[in-house]
N, C-alpha and C. Protein backbone atom coordinates (compact mmCIF):
# COMPACT_ATOMS: atom_id res chain seq x y z
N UNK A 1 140.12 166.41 45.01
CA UNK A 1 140.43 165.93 43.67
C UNK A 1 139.17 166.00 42.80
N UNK A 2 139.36 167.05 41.49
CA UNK A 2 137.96 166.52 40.83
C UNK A 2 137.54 165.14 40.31
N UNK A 3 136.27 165.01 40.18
CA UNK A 3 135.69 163.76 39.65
C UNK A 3 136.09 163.76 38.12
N UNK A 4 136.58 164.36 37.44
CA UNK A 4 136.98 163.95 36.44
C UNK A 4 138.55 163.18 36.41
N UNK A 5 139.16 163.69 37.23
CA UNK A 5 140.57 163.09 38.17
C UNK A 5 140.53 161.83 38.51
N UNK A 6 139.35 161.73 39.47
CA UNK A 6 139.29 160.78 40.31
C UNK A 6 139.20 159.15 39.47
N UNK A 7 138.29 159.98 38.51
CA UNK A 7 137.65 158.76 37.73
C UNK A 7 138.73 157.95 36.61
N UNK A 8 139.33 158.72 36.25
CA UNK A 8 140.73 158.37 35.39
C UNK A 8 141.55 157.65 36.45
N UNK A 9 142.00 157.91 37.40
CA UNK A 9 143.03 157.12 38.59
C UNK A 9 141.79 155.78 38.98
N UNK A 10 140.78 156.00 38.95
CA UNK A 10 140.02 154.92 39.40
C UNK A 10 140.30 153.76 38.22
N UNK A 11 140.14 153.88 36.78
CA UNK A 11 140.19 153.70 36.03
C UNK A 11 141.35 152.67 35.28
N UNK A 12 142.31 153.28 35.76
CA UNK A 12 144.09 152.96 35.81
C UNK A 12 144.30 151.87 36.51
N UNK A 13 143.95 152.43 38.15
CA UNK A 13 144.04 151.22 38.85
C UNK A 13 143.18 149.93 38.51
N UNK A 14 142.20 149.88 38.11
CA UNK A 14 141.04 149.09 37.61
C UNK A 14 141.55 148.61 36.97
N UNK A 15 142.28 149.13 35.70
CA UNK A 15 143.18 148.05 35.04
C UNK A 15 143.96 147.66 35.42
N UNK A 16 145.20 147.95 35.90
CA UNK A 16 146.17 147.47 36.55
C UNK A 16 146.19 146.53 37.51
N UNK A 17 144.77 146.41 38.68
CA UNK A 17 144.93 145.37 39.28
C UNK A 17 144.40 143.97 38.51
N UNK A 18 143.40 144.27 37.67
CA UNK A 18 142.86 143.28 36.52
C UNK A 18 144.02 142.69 35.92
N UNK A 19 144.91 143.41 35.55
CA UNK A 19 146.38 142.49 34.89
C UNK A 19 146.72 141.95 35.72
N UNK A 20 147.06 142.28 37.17
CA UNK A 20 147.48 141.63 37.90
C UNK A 20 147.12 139.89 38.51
N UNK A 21 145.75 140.67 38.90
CA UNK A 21 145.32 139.53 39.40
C UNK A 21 144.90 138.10 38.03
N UNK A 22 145.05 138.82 37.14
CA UNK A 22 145.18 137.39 36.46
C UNK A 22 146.64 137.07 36.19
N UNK A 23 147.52 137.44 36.45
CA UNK A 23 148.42 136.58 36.86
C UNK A 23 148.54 135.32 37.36
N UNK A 24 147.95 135.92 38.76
CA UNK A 24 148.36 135.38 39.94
C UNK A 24 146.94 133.54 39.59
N UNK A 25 145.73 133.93 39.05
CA UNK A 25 145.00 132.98 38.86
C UNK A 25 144.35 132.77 37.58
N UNK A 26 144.95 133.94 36.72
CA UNK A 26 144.47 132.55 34.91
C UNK A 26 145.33 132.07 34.50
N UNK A 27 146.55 132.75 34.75
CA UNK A 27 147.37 132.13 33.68
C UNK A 27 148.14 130.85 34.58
N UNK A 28 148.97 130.14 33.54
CA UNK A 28 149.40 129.19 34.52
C UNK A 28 150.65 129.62 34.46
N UNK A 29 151.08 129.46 35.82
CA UNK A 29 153.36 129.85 36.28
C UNK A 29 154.13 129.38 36.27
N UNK A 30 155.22 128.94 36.14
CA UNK A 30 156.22 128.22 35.62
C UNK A 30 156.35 128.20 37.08
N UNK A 31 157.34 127.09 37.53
CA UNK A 31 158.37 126.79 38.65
C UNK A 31 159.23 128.32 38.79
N UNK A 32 159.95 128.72 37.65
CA UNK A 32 160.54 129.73 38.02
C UNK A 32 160.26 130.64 36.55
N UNK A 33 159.77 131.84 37.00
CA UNK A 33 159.80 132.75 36.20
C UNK A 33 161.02 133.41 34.79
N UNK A 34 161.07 133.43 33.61
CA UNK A 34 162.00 133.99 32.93
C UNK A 34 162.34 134.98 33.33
N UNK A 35 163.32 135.74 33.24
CA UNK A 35 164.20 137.26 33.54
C UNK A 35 163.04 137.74 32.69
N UNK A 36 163.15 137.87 31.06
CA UNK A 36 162.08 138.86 30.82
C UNK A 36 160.51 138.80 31.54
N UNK A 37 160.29 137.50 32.03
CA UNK A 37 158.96 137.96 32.37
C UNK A 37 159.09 138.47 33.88
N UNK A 38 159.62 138.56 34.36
CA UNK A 38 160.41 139.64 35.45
C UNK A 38 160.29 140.66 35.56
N UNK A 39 160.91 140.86 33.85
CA UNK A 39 161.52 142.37 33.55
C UNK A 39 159.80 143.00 33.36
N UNK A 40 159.00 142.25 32.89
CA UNK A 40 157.46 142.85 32.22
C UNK A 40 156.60 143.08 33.48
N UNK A 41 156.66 142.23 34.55
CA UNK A 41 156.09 142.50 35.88
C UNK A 41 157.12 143.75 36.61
N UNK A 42 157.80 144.13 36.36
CA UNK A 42 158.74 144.92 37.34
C UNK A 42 158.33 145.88 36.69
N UNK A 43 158.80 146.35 35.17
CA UNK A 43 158.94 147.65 34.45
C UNK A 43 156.93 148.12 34.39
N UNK A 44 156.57 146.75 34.30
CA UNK A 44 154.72 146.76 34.73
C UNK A 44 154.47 147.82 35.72
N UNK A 45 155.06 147.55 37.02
CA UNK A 45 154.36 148.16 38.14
C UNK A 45 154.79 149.80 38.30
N UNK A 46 156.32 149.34 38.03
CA UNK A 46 156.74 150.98 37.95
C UNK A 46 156.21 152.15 36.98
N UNK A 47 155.94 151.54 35.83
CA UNK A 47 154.90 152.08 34.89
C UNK A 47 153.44 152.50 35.37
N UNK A 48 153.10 151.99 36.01
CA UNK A 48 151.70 151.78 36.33
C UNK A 48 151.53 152.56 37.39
N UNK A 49 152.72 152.51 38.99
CA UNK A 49 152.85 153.59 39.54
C UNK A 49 153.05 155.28 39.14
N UNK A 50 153.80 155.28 38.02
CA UNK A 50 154.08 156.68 37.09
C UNK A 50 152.88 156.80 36.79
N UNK A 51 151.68 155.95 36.19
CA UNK A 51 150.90 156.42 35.42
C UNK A 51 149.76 157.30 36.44
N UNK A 52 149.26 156.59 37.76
CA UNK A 52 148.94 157.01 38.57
C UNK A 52 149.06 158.43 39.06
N UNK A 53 150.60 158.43 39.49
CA UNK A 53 150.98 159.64 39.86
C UNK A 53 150.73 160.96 39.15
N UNK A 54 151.34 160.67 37.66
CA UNK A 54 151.29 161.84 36.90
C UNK A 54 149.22 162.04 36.37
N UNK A 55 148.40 161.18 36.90
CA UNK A 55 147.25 161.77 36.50
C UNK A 55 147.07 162.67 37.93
N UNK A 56 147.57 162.31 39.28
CA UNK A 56 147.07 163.20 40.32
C UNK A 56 147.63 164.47 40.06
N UNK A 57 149.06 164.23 39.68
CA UNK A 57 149.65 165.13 39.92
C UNK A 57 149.50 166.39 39.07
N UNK A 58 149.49 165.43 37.98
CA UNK A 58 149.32 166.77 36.38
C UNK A 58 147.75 166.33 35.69
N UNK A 59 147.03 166.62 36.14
CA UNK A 59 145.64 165.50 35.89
C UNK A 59 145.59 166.35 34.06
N UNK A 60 144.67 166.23 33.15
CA UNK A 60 145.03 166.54 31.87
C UNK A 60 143.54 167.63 31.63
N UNK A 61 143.78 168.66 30.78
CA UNK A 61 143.34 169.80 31.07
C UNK A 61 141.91 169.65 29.92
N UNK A 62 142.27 169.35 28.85
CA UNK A 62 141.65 169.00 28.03
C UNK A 62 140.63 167.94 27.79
N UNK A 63 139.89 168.72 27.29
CA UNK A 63 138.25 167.58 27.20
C UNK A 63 138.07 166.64 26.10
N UNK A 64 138.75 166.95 25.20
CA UNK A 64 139.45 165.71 23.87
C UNK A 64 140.46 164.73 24.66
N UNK A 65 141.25 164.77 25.25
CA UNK A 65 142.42 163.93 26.00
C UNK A 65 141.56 163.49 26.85
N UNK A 66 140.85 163.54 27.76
CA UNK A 66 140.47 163.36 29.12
C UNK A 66 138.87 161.98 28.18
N UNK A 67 138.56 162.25 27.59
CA UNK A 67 137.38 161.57 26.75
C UNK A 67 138.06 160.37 25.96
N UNK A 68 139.26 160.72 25.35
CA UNK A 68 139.72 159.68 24.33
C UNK A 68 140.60 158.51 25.53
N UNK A 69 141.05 158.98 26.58
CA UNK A 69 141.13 158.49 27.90
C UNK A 69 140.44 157.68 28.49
N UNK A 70 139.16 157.65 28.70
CA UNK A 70 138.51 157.21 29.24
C UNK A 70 137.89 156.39 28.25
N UNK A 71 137.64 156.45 27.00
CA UNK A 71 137.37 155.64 26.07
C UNK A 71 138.31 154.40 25.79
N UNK A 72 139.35 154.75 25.81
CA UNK A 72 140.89 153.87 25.87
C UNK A 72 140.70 152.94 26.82
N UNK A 73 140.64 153.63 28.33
CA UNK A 73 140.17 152.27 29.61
C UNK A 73 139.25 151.42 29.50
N UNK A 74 137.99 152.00 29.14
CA UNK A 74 137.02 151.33 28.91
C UNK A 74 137.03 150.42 27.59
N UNK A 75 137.96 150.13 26.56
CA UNK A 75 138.14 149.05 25.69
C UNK A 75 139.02 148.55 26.21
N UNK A 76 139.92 149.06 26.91
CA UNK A 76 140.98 147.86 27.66
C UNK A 76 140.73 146.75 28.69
N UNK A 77 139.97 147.60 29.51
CA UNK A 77 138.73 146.27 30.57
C UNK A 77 138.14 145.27 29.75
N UNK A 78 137.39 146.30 28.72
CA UNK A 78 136.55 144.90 28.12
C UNK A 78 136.81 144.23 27.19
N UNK A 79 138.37 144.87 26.73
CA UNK A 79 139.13 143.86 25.98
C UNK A 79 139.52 142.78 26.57
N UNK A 80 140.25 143.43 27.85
CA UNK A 80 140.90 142.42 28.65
C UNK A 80 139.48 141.10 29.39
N UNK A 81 138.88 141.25 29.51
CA UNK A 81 137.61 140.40 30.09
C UNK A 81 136.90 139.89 29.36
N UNK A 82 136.98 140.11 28.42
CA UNK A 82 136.54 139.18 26.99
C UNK A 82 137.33 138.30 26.52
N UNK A 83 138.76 138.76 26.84
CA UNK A 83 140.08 137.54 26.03
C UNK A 83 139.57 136.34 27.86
N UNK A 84 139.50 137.15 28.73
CA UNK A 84 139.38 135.94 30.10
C UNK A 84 138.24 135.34 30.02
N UNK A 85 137.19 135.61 29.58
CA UNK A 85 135.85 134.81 29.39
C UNK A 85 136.11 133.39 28.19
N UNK A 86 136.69 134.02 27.54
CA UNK A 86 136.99 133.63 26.24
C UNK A 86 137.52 131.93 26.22
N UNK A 87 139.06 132.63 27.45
CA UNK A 87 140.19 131.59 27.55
C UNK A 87 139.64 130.42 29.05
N UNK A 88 138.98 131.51 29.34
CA UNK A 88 138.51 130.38 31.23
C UNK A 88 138.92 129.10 31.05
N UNK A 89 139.41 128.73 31.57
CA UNK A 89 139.53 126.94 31.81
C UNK A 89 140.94 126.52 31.17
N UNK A 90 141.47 127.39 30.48
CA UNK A 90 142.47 126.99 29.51
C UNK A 90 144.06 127.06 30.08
N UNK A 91 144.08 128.06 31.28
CA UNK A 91 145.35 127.81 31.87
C UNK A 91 146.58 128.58 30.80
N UNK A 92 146.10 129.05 29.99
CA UNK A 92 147.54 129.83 29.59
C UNK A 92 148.74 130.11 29.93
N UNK A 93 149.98 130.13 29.67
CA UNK A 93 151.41 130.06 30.08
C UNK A 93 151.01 131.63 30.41
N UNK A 94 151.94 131.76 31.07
CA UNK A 94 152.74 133.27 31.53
C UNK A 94 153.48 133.74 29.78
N UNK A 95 153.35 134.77 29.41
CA UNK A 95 154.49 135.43 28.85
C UNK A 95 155.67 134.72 28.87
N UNK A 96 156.24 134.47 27.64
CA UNK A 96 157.80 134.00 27.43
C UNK A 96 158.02 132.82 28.22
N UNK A 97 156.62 132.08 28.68
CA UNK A 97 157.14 130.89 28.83
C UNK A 97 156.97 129.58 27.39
N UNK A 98 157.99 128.82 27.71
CA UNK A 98 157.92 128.07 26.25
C UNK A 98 156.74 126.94 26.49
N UNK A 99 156.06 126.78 25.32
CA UNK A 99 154.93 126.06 25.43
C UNK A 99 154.51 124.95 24.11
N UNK A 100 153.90 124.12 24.08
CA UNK A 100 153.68 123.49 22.84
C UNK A 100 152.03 123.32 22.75
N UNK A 101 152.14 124.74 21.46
CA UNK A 101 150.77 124.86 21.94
C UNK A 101 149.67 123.46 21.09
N UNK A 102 148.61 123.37 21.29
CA UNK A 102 147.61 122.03 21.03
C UNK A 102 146.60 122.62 19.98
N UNK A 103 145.91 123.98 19.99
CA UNK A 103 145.21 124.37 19.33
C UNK A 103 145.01 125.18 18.93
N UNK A 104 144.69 126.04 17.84
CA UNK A 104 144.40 127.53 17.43
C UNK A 104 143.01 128.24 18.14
N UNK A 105 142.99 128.99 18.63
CA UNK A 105 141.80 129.54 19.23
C UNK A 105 141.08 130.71 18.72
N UNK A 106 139.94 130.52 17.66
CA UNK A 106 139.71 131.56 16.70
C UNK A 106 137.62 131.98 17.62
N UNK A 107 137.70 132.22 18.58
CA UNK A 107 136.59 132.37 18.97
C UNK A 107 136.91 133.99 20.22
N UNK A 108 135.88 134.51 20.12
CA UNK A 108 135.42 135.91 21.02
C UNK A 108 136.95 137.14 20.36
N UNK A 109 137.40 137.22 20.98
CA UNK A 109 138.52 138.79 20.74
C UNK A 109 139.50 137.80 19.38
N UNK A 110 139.60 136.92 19.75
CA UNK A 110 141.04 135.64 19.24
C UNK A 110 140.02 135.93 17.29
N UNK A 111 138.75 136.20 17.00
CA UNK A 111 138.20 135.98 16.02
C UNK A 111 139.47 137.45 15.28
N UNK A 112 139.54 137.95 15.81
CA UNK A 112 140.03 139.40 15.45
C UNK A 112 141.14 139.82 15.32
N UNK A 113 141.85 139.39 16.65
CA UNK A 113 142.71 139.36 16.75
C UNK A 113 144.18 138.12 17.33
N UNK A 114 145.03 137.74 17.34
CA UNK A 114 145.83 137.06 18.04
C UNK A 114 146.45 137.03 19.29
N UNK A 115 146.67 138.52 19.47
CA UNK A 115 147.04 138.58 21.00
C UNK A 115 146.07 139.68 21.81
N UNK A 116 144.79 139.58 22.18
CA UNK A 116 144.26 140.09 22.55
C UNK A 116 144.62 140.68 23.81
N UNK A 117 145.35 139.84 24.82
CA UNK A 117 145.77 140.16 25.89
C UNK A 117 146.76 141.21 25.92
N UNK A 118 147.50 140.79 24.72
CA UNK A 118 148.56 142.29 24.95
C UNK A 118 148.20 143.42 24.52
N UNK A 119 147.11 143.29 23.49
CA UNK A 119 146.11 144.62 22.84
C UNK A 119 145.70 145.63 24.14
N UNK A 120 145.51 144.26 25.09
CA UNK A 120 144.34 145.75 26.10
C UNK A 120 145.59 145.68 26.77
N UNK A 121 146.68 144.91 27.22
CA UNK A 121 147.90 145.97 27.97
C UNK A 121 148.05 147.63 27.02
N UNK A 122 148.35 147.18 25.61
CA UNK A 122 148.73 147.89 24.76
C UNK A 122 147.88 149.95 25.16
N UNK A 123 146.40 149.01 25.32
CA UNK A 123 145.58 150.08 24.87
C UNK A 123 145.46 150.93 26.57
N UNK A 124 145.72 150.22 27.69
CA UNK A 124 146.22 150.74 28.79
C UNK A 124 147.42 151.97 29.16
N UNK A 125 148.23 151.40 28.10
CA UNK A 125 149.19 152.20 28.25
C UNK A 125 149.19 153.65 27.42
N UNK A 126 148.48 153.64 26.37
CA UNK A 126 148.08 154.63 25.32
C UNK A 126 147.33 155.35 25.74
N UNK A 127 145.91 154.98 26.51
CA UNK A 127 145.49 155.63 27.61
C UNK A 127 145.80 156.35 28.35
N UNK A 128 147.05 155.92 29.54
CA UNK A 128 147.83 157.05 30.69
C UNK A 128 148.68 158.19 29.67
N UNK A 129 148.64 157.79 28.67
CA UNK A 129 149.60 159.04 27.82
C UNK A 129 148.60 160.23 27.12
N UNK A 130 147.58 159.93 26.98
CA UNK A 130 146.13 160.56 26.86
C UNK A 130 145.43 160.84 27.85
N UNK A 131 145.76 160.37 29.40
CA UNK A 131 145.06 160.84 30.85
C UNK A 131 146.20 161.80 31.18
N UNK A 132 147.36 161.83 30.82
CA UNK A 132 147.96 162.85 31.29
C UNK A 132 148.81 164.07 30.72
N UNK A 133 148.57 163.84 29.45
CA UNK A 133 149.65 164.59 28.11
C UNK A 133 150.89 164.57 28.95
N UNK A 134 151.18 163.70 29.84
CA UNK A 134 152.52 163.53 29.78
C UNK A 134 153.56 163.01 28.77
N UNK A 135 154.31 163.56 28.13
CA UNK A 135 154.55 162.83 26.90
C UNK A 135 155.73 161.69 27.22
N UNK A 136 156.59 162.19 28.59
CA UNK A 136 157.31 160.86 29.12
C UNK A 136 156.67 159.81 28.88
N UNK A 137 155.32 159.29 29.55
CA UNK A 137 154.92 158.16 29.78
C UNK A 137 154.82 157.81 27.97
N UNK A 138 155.19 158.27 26.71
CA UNK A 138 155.07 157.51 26.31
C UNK A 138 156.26 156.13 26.09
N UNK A 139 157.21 156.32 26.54
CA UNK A 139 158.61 155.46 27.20
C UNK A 139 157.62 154.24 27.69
N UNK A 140 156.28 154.38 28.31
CA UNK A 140 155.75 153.30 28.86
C UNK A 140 155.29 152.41 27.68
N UNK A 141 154.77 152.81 26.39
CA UNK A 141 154.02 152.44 25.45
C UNK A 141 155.16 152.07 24.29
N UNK A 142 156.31 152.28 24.69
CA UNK A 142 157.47 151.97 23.63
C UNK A 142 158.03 150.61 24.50
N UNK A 143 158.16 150.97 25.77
CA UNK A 143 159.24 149.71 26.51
C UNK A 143 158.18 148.09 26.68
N UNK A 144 156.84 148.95 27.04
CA UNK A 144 156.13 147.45 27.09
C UNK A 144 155.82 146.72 25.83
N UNK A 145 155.42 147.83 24.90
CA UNK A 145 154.69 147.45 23.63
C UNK A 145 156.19 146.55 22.97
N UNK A 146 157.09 147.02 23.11
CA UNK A 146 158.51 146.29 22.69
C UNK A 146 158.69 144.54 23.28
N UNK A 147 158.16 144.91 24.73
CA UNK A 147 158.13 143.63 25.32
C UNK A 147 157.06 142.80 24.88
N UNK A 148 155.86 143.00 24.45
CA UNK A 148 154.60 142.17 24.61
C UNK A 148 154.86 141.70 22.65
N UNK A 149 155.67 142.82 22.01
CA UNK A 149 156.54 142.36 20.30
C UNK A 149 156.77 140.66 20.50
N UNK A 150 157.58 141.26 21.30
CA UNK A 150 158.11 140.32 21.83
C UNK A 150 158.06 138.72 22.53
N UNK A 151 156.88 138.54 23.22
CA UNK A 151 156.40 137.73 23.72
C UNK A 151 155.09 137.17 22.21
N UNK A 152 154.99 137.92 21.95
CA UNK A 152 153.52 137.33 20.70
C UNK A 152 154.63 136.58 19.05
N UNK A 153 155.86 137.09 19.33
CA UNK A 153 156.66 136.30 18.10
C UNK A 153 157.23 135.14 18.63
N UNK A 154 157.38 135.31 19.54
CA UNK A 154 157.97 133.64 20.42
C UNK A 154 156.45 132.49 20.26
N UNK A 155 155.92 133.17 20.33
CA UNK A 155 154.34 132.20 20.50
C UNK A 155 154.17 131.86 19.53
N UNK A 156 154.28 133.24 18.21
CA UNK A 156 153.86 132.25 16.77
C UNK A 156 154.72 131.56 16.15
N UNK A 157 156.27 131.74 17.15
CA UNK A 157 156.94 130.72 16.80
C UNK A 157 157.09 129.36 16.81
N UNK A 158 156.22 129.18 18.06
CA UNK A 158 156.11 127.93 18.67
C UNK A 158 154.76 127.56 17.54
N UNK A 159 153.91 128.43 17.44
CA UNK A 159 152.47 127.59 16.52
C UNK A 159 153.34 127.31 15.40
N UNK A 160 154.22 128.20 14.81
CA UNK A 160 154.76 127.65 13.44
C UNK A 160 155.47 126.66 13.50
N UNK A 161 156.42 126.54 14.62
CA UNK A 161 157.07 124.99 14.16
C UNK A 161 156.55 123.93 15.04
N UNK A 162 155.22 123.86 15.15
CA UNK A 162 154.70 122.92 16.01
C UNK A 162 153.32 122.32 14.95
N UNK A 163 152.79 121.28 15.54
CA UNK A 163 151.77 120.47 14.81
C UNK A 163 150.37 121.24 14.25
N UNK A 164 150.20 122.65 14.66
CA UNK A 164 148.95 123.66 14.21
C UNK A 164 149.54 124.42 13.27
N UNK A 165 151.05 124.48 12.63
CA UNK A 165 151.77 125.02 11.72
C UNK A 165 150.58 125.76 10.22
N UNK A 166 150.42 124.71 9.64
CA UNK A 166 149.42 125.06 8.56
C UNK A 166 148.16 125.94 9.01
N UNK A 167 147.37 125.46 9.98
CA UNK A 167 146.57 126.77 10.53
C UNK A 167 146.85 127.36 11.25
N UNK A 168 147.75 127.65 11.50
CA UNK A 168 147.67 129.10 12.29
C UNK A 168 148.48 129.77 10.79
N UNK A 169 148.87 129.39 10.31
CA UNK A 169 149.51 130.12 9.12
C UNK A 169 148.38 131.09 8.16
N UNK A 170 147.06 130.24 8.28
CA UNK A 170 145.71 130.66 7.80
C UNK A 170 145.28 131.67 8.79
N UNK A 171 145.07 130.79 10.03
CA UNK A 171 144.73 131.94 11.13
C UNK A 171 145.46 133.52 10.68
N UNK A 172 146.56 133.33 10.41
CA UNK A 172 147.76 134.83 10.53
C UNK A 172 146.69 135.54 9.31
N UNK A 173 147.00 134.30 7.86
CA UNK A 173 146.26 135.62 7.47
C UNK A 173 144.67 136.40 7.51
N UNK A 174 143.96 136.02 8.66
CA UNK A 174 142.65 136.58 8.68
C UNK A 174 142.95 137.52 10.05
N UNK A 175 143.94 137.47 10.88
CA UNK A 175 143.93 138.50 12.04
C UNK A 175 145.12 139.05 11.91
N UNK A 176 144.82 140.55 12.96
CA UNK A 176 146.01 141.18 13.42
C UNK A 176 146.34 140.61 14.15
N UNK A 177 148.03 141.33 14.65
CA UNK A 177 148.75 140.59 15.63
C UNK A 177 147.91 141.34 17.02
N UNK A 178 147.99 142.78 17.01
CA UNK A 178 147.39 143.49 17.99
C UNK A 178 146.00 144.25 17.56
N UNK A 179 146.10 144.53 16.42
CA UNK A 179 144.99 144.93 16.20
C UNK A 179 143.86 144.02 14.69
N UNK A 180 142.87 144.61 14.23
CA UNK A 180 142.13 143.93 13.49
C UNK A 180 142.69 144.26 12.33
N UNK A 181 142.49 143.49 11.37
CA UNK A 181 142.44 143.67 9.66
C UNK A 181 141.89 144.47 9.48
N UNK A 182 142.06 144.93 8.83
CA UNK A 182 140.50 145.44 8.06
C UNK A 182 139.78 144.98 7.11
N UNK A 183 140.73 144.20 6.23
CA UNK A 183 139.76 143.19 5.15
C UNK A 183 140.10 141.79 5.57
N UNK A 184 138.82 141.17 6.07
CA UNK A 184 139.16 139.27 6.34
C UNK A 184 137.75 138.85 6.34
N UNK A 185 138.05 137.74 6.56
CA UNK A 185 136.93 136.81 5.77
C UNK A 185 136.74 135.57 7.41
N UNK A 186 135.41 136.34 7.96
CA UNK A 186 135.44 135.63 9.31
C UNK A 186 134.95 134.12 9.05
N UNK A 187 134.33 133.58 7.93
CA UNK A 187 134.08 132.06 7.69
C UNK A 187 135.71 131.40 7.73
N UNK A 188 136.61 131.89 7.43
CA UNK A 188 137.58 131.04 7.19
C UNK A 188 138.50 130.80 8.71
N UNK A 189 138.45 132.09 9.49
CA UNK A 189 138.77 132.20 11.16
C UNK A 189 137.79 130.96 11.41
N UNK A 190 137.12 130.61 11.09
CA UNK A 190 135.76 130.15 12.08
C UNK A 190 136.34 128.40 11.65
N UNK A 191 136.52 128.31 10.38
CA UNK A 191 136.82 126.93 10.06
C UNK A 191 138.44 126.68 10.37
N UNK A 192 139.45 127.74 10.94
CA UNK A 192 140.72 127.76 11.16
C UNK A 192 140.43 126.74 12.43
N UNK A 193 139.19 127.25 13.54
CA UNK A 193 139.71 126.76 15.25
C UNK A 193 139.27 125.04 14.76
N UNK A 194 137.88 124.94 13.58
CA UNK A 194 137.59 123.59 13.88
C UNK A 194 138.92 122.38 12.89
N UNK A 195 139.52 123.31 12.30
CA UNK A 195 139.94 122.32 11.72
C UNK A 195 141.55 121.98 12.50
N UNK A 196 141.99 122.61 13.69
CA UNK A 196 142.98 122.82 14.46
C UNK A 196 142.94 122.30 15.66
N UNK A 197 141.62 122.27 16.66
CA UNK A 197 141.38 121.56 17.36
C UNK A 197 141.66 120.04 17.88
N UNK A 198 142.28 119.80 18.43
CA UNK A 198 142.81 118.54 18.93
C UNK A 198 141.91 118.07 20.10
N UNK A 199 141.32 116.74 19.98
CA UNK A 199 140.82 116.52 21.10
C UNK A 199 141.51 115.49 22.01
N UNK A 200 141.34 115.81 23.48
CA UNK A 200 142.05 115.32 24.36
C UNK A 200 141.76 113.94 24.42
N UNK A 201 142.96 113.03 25.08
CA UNK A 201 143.51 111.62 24.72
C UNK A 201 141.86 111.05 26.16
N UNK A 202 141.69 110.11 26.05
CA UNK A 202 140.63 110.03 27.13
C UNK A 202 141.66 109.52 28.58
N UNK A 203 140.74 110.58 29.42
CA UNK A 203 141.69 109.75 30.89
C UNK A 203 142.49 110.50 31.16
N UNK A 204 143.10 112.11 30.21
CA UNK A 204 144.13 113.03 30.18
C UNK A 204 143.50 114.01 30.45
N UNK A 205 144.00 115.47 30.80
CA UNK A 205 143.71 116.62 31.18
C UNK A 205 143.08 117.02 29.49
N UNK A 206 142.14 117.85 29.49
CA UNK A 206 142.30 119.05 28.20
C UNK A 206 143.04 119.78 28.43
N UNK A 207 144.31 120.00 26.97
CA UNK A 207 145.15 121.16 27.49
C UNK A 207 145.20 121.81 26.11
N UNK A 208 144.54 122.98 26.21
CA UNK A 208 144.33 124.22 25.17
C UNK A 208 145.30 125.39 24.80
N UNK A 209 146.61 125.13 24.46
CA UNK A 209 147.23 126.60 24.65
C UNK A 209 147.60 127.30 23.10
N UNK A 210 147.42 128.28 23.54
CA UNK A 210 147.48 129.37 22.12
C UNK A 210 147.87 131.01 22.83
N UNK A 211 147.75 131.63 22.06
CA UNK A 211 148.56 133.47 22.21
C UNK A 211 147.90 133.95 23.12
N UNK A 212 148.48 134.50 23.66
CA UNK A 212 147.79 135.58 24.57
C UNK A 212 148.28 137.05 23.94
């Protein structure tokens, strides 16, 4: 297998087990999982197996694809590990689980954006369609990106009709949902988290939840 091969499948998997394993230990799990978040771990892996395959199989010929590829992984890791540095300690719900969230979180990727976590799924998947000019896999970047729509409007549903209503309403307008603005005004993100912040009752857990 060439090393230019190798390094793209290395790459894939690298992400893929990184989603995974924070599953299993950042986020926090419900008793029983929703069907859609089921459906996002299932259609996840099978995706992720395709993506694999079709780089061994059809690895991508081109030195523009194969570069914008590897550029793609490498903001998705350190997207994704920046939203986990970010959130540590905070216990985040799973996807589509219902939550009442406590605070707006306008610090590290969250300054930029709102759902950072689904950004670097996002930018994972845009990736294997650029590691392999397979143009199927882009079915992967329509079915998840549909799902993770999905999961980030339930959330700002919950900030909107919940007690952070007024800021996160501010928050919305200084970030993207997945990606950045281009015109915002980072003093006002910055005074969104302090003025949203709830501090914990004494004698109680801190419990921090906001978008992933």
């Amino acid at each position: 297998m060439p090393l230019s091969t190798l390094t793209l499948v290395a790459l894939s998997v690298i992400c893929w087990v990184s989603f995974a394993v924070a599953i299993l230990w950042h986020f926090a799990r419900p008793a029983e999982s929703s069907w859609l978040m089921t459906g996002v771990a299932t259609l996840g892996t099978l995706f992720g197996v395709l993506q694999v395959a079709a780089i061994v199989w059809a690895p991508v010929t081109s030195v523009a694809s194969w570069m914008v590829a590897f550029v793609l992984y490498g903001a998705a890791l350190s997207l994704f590990w920046w939203a986990v540095g970010t959130t540590r300690g905070h216990r985040f719900p799973l996807a589509f689980t219902p939550s009442r969230p406590m605070m707006v979180l306008a610090e590290g990727p969250y300054r930029w954006v709102r759902h950072p976590f689904y950004a670097s799924y996002l930018l994972y998947w845009i990736a294997g369609v650029c590691a392999t000019e397979a143009w199927g896999l882009v079915a992967s970047v329509l079915v998840m990106g549909t799902l993770y729509w999905r999961a980030a409007v339930q959330e700002e549903t919950e900030f909107l009709q919940g007690d952070q209503a007024e800021a996160y309403r501010a928050y919305i307008g200084q970030t993207g949902r997945f990606f950045p603005k281009l015109r915002r005004n980072p003093e006002v993100v910055t005074g969104v988290k302090h003025h949203a912040q709830i501090a914990p009752q004494e004698g109680t857990a801190s419990v921090a939840l906001t978008t992933k």
